[in-house]
C-alpha atoms as a PDB file:
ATOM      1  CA  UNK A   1       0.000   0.000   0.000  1.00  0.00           C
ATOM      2  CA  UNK A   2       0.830   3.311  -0.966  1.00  0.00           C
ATOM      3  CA  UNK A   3       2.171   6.148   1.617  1.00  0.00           C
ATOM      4  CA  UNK A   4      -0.860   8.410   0.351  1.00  0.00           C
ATOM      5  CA  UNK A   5      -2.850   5.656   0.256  1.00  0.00           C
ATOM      6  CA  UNK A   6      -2.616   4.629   3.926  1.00  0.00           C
ATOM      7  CA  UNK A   7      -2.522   8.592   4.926  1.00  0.00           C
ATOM      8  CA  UNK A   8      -5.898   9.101   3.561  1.00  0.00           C
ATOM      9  CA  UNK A   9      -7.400   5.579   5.039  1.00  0.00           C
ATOM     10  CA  UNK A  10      -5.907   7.014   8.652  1.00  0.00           C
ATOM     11  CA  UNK A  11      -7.037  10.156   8.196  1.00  0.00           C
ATOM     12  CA  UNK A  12     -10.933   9.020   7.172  1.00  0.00           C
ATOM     13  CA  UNK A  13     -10.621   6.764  10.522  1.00  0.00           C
ATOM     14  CA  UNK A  14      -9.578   9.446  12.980  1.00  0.00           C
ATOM     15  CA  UNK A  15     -12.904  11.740  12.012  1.00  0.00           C
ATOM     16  CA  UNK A  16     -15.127   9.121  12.369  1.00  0.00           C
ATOM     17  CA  UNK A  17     -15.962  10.081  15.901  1.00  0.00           C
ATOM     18  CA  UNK A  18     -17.495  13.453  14.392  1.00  0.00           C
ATOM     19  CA  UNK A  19     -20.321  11.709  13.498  1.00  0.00           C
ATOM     20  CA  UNK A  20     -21.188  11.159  17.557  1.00  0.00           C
ATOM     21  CA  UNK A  21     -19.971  14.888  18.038  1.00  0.00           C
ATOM     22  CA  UNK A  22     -22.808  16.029  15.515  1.00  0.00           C
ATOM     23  CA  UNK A  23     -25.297  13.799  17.403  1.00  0.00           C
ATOM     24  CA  UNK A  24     -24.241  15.016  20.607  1.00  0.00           C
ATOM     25  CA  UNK A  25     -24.565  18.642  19.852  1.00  0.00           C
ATOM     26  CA  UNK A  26     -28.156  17.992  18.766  1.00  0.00           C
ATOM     27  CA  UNK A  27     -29.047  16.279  21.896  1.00  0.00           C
ATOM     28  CA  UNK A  28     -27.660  18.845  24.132  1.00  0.00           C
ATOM     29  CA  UNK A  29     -29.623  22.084  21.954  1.00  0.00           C
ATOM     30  CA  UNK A  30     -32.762  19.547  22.002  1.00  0.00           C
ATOM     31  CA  UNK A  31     -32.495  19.151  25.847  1.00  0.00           C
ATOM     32  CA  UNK A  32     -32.007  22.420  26.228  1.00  0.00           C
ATOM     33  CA  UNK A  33     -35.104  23.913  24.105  1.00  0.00           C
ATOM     34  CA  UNK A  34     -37.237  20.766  25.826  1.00  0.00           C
ATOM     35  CA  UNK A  35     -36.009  22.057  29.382  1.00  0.00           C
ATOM     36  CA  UNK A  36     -36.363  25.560  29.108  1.00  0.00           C
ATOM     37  CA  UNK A  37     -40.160  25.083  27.602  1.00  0.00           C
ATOM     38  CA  UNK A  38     -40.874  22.945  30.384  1.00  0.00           C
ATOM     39  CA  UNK A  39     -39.528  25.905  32.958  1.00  0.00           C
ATOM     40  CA  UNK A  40     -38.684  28.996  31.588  1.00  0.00           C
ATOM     41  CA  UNK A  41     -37.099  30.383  35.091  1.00  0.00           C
ATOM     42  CA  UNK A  42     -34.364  27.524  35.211  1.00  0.00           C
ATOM     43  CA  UNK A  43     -32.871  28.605  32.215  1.00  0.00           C
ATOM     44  CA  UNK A  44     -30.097  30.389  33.382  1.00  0.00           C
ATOM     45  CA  UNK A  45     -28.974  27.495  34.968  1.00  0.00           C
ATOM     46  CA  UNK A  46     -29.364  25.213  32.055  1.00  0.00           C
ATOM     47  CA  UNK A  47     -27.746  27.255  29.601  1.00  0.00           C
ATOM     48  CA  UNK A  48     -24.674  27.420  31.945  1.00  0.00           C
ATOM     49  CA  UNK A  49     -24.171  23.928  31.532  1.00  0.00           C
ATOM     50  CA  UNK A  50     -25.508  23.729  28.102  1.00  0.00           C
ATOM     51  CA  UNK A  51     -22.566  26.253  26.829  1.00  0.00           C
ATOM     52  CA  UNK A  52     -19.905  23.977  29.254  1.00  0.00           C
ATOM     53  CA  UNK A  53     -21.383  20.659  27.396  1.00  0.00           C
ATOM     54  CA  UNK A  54     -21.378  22.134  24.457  1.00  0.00           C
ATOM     55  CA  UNK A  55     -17.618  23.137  25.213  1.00  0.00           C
ATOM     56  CA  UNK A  56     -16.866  19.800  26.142  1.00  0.00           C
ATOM     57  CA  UNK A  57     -18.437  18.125  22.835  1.00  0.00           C
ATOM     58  CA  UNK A  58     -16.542  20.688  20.424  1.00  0.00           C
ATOM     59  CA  UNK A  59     -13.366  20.100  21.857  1.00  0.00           C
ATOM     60  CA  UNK A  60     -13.988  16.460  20.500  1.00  0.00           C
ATOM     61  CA  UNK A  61     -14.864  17.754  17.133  1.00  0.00           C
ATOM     62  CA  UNK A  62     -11.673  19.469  17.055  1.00  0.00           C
ATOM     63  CA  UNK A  63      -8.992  16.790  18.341  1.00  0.00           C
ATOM     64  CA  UNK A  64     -10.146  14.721  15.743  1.00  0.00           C
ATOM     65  CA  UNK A  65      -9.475  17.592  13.145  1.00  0.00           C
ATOM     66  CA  UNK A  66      -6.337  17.992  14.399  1.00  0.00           C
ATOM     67  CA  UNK A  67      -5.365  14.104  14.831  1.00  0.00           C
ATOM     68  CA  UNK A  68      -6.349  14.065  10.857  1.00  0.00           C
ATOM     69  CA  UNK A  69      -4.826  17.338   9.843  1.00  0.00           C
ATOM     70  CA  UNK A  70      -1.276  15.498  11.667  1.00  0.00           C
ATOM     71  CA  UNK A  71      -1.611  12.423  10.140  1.00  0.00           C
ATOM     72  CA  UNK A  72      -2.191  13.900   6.657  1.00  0.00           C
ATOM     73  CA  UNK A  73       0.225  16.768   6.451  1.00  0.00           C
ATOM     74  CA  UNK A  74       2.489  15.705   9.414  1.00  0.00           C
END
């Protein structure tokens, strides 16, 4: 197998796990629209820790840019 070959096939591997990170970010906006209709004063509290999930879910999004950005120009 080609170099190129085998940098591409790595690189398609390590952003696999964005298709969770997508998922994930729905859930959390879902859960947070579902929560705040439910009880419109809690929402300051939920969209603190909607914004630190959210955080926390993006930074997995972008690792696995980075892993594949390394393993095809690295």
């Amino acid at each position: 197998m080609e170099v190129a070959a085998a940098k591409l096939i790595g690189a398609g591997l390590a952003v696999i796990g964005l298709g969770g990170v997508g998922a994930g970010i729905g859930n959390i906006f879902a859960t947070m629209i579902s929560s705040v209709a439910r009880n419109p004063a809690a929402e300051p509290a939920v969209k603190t820790t909607m914004w630190i999930g959210f955080a926390l879910v993006e930074a997995v999004a972008l690792y696995a840019l980075l892993i594949s950005l390394v393993i095809l120009f690295g």
